[in-house]
N, C-alpha and C. Protein backbone atom coordinates (compact mmCIF):
# COMPACT_ATOMS: atom_id res chain seq x y z
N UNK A 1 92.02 51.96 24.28
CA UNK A 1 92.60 52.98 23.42
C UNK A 1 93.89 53.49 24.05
N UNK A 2 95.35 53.64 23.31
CA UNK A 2 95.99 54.20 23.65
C UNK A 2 96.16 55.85 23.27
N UNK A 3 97.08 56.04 24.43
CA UNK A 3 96.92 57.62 24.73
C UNK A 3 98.62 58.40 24.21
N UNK A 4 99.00 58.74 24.14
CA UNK A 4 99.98 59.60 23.96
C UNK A 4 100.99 59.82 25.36
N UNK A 5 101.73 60.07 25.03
CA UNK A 5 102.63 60.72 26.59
C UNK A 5 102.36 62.02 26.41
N UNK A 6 101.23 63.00 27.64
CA UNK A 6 101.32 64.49 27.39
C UNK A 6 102.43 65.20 27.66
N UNK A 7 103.50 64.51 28.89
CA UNK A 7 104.52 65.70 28.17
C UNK A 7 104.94 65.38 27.06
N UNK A 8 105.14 64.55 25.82
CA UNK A 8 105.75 64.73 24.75
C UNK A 8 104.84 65.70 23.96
N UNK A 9 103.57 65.87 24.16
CA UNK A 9 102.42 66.77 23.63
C UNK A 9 103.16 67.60 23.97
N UNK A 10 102.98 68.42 25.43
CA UNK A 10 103.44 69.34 25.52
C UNK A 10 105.31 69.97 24.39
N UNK A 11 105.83 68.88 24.60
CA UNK A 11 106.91 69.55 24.07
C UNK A 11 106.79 69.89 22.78
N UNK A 12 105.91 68.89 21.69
CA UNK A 12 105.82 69.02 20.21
C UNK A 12 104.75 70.39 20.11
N UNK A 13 104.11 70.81 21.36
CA UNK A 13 103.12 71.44 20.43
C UNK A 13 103.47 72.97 21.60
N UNK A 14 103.83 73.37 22.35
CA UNK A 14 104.23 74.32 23.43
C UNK A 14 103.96 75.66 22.58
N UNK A 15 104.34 75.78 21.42
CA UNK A 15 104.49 76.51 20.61
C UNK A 15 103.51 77.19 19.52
N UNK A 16 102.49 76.08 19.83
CA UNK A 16 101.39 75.67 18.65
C UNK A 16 100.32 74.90 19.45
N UNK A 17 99.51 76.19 20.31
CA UNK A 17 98.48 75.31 20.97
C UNK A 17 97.29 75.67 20.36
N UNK A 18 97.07 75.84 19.13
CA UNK A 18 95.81 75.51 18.79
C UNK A 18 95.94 74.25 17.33
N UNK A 19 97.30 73.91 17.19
CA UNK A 19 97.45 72.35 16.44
C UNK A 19 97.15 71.57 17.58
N UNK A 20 97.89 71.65 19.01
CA UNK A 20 97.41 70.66 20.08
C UNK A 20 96.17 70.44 20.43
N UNK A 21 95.26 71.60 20.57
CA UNK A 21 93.62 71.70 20.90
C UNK A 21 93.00 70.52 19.65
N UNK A 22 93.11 71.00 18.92
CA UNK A 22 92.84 70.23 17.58
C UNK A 22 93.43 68.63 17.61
N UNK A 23 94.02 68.64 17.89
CA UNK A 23 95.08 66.81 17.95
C UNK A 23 94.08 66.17 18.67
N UNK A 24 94.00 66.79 19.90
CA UNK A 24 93.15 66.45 21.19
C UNK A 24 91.90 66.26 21.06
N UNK A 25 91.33 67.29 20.01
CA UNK A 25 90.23 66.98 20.19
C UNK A 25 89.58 65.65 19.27
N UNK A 26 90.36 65.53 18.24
CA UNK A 26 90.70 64.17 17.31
C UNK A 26 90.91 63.14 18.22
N UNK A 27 91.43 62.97 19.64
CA UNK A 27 91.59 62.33 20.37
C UNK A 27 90.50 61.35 20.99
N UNK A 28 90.01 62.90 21.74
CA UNK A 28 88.54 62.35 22.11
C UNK A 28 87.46 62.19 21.55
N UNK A 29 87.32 62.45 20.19
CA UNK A 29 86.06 61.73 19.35
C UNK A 29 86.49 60.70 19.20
N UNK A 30 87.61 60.56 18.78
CA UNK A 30 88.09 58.75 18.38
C UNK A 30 87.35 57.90 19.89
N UNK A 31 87.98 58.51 21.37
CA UNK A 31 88.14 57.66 21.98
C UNK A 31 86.19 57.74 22.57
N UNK A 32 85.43 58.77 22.43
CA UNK A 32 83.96 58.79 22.65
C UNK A 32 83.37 57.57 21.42
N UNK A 33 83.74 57.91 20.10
CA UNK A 33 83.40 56.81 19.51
C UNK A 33 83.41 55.58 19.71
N UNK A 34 84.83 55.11 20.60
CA UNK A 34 85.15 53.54 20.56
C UNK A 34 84.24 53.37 22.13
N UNK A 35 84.17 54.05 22.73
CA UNK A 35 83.20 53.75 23.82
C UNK A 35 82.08 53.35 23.62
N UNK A 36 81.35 54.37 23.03
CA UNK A 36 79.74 54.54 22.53
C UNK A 36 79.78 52.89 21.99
N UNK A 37 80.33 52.46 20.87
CA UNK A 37 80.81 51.30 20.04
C UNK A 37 80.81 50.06 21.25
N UNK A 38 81.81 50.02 21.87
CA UNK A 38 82.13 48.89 22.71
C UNK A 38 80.72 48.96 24.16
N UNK A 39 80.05 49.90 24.47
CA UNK A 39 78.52 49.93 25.12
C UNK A 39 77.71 49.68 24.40
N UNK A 40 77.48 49.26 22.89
CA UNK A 40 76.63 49.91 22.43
C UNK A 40 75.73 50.62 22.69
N UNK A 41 76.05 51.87 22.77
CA UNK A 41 75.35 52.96 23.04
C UNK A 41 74.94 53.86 21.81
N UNK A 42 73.88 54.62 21.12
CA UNK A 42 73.23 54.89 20.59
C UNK A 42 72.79 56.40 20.42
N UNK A 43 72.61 57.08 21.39
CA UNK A 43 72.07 57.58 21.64
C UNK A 43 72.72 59.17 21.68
N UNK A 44 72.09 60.36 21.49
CA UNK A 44 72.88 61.33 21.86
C UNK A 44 72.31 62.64 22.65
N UNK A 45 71.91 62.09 23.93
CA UNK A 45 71.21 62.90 24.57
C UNK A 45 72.47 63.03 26.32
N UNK A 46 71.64 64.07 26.76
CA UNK A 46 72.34 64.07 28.11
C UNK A 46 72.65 62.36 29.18
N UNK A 47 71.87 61.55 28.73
CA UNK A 47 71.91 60.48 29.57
C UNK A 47 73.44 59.55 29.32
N UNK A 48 73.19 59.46 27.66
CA UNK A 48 73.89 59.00 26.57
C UNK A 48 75.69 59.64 27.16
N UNK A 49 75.42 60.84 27.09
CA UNK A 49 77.10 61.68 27.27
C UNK A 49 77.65 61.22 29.14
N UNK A 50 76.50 61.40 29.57
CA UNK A 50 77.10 61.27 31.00
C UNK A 50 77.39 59.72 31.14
N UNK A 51 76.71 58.41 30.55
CA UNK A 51 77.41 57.21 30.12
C UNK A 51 78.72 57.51 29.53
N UNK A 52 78.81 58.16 28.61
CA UNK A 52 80.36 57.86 27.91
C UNK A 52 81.22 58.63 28.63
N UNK A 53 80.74 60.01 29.42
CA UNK A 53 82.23 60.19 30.04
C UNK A 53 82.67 59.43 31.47
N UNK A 54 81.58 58.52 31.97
CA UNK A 54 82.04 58.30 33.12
C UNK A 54 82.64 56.68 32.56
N UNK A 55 82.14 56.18 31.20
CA UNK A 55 83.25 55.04 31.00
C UNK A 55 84.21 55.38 30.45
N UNK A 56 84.57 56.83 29.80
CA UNK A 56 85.68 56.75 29.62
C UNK A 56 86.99 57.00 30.82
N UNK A 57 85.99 58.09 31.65
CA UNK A 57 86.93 58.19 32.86
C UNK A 57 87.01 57.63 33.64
N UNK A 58 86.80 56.08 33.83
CA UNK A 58 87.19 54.85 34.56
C UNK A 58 88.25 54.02 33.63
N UNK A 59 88.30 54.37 32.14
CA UNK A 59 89.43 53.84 31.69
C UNK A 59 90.53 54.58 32.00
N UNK A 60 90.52 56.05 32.09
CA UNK A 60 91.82 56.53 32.10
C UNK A 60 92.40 56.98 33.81
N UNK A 61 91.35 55.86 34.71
CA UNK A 61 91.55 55.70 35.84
C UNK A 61 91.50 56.94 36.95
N UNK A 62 90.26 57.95 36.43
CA UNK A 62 89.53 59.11 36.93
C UNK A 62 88.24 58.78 37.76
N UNK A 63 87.76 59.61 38.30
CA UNK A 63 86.44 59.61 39.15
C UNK A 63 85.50 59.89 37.42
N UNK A 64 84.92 59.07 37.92
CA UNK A 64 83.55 58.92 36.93
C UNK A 64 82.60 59.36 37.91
N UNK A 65 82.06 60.54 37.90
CA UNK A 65 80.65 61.50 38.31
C UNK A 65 80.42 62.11 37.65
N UNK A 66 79.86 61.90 36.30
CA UNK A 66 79.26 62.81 35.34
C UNK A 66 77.51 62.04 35.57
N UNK A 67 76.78 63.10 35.51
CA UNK A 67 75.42 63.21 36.19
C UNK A 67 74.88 64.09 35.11
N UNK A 68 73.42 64.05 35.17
CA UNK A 68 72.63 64.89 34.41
C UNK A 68 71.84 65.47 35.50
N UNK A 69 72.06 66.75 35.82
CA UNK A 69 70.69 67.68 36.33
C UNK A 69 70.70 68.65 35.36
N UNK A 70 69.20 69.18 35.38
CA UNK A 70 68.56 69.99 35.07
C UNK A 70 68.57 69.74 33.31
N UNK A 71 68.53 68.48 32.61
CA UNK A 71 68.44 68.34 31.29
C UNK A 71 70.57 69.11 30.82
N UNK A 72 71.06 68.88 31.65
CA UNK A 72 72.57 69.25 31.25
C UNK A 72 73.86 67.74 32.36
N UNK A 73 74.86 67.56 31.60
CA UNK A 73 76.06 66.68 32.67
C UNK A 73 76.80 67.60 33.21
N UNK A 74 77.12 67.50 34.36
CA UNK A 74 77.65 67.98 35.11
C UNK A 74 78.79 66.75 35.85
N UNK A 75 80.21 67.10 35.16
CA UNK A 75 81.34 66.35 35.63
C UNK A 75 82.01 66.74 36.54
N UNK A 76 82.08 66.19 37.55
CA UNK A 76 83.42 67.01 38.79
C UNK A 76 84.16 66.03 39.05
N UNK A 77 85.59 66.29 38.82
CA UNK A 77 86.88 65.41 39.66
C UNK A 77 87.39 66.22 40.20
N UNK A 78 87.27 65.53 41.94
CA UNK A 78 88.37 65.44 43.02
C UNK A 78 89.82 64.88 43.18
N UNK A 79 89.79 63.36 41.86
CA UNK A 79 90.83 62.98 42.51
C UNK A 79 91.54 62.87 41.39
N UNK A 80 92.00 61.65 41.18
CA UNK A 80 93.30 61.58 40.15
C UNK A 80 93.19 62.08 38.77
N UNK A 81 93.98 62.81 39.00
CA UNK A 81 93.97 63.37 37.02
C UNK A 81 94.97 63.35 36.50
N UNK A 82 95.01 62.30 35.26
CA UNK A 82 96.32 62.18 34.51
C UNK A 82 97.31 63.07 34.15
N UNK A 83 96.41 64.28 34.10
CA UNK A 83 96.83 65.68 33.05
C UNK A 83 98.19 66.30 34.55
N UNK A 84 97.37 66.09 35.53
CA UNK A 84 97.49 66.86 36.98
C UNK A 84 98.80 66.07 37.36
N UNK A 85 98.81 64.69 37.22
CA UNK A 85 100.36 63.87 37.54
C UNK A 85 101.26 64.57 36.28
N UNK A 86 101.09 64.51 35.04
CA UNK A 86 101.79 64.65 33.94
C UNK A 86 102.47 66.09 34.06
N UNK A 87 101.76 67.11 34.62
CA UNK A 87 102.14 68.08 34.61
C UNK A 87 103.47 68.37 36.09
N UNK A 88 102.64 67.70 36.91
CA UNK A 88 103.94 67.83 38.48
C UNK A 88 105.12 66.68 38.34
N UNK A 89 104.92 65.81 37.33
CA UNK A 89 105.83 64.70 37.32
C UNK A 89 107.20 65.17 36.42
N UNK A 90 106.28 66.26 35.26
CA UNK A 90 107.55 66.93 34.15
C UNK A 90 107.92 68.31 34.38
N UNK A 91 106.91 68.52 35.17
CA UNK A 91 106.92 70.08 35.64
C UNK A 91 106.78 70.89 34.61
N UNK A 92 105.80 70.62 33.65
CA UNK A 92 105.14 71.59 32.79
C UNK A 92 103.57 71.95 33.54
N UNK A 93 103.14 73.28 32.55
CA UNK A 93 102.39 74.04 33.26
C UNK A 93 100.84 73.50 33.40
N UNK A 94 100.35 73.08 34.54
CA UNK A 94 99.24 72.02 34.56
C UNK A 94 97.57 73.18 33.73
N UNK A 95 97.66 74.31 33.87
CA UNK A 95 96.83 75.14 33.10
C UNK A 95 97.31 75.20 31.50
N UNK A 96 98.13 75.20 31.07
CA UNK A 96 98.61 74.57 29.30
C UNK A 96 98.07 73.12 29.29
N UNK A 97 98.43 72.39 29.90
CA UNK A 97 97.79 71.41 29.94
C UNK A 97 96.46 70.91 29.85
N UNK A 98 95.70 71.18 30.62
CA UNK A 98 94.53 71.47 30.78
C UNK A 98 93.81 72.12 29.58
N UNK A 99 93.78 73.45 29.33
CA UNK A 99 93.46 74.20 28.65
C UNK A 99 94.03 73.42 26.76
N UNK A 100 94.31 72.51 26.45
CA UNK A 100 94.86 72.55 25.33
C UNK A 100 95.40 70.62 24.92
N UNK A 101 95.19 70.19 26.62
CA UNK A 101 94.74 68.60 26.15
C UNK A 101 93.78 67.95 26.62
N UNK A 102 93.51 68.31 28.06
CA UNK A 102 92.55 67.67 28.40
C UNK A 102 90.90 68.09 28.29
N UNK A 103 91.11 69.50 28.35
CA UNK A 103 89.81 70.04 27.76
C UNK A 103 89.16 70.02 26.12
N UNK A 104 90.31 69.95 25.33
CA UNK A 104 90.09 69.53 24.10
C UNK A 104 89.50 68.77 23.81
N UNK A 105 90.19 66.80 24.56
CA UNK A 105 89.74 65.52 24.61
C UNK A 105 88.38 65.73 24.91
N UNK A 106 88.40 66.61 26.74
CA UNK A 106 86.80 65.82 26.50
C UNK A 106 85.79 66.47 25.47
N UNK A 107 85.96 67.49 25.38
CA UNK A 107 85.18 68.13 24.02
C UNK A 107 85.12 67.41 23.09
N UNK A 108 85.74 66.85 22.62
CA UNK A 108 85.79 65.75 21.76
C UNK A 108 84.96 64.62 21.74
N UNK A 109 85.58 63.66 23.08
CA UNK A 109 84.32 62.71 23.43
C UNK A 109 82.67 63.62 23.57
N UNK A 110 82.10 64.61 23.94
CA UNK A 110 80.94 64.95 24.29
C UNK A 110 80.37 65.17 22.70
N UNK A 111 81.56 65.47 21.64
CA UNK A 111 81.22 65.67 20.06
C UNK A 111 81.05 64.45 19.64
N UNK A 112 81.56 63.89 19.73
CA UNK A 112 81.37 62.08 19.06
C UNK A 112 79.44 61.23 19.91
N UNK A 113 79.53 61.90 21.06
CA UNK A 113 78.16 61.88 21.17
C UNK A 113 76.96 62.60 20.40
N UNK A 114 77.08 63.79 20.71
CA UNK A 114 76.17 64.75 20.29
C UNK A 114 77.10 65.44 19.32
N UNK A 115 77.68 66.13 18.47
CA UNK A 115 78.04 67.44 18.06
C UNK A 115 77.56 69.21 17.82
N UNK A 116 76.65 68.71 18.34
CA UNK A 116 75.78 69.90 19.27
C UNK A 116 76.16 70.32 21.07
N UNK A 117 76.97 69.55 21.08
CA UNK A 117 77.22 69.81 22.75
C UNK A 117 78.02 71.36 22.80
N UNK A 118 77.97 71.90 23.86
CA UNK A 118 79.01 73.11 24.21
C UNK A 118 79.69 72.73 25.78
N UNK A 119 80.88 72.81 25.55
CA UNK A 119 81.10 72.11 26.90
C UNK A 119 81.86 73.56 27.52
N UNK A 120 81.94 73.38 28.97
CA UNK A 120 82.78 74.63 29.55
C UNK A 120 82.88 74.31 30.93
N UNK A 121 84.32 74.52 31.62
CA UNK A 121 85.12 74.57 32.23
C UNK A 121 84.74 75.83 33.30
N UNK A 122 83.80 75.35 34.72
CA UNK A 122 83.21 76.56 35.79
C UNK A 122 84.34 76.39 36.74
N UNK A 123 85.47 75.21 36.82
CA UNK A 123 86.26 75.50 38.03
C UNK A 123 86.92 74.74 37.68
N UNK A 124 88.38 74.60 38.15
CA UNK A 124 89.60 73.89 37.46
C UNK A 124 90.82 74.07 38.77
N UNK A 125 91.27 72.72 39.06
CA UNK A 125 92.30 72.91 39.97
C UNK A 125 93.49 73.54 39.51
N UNK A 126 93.67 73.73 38.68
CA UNK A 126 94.93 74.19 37.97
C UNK A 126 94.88 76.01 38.01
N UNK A 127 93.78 76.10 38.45
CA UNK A 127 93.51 77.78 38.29
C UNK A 127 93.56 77.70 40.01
N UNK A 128 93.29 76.79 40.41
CA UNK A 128 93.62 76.95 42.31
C UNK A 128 91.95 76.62 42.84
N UNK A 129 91.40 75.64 42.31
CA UNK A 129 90.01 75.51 42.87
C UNK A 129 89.90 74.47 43.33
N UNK A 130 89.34 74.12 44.03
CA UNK A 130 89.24 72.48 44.87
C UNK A 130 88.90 71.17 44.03
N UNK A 131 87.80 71.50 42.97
CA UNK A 131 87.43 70.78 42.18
C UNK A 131 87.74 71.26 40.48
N UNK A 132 87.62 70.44 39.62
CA UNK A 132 87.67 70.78 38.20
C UNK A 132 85.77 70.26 37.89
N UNK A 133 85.38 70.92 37.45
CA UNK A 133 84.01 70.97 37.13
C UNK A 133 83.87 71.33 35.93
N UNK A 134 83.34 70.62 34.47
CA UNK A 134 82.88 70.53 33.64
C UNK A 134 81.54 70.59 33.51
N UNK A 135 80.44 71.13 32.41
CA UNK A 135 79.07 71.60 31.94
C UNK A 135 78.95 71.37 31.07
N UNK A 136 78.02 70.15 30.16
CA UNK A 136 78.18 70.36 28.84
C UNK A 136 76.38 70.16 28.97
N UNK A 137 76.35 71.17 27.89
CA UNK A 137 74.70 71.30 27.48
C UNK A 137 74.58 71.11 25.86
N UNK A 138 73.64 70.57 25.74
CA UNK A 138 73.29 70.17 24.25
C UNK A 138 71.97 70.89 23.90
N UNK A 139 72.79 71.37 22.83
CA UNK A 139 71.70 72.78 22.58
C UNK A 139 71.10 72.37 21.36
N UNK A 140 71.33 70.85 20.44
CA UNK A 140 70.54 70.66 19.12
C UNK A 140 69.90 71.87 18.94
């Protein structure tokens, strides 16, 4: 699946970040769908989501550690993040970023699984934290 250039996101939408949230999140159902599709995968439970985000985040050349404890996925990246180059490479603001493409996307992919998921954001390097840590629980 191709992806967009986020700074051109950023520039078309800087203005209009809840058309961008929305773009994005069109993003990542498309791109959770074509996963689920190309695994055939089935399914829409915690096992199911932590499969699709860790193949999707080996396509977009991320740490894939999305895990299920406690009946919930729990995603953490340490290392390369597209959003995180895109933002120091154009020098736009890596929390706009974040907040409005990349959190969108994965919301997206975890909807194209389940659409019952709630996903949320406990730590984020862009706010100054060591790790970016994602939660998504499926509350059917």
């Amino acid at each position: 699946m191709e992806f967009p250039l986020w700074n051109e996101f950023y520039k078309k939408y800087k203005n209009d970040p809840e058309k961008c949230r929305r773009e994005c999140f069109e993003i990542g159902r498309r791109a959770g769908r074509n996963v689920m599709a190309r695994l055939n995968l089935k399914g829409d439970d915690p096992d199911t989501l932590a499969k699709v985000v860790n193949a999707f985040m080996r396509e977009v050349k991320s740490e894939s550690a999305a895990k299920v404890e406690d009946g919930r996925v729990i995603f953490k990246n340490r290392s390369f993040c597209p959003i995180m180059i895109s933002a120091r490479t154009f020098n736009q603001p890596w929390l706009w970023l974040d907040e409005n493409v990349a959190w969108p996307i994965v919301q997206g992919i975890a909807s194209a699984v389940n659409p019952q998921t709630e996903h949320r954001v406990t730590s984020a390097r862009a706010r100054g934290d060591l790790v970016c840590e994602h939660v998504f629980d499926i509350t059917r």
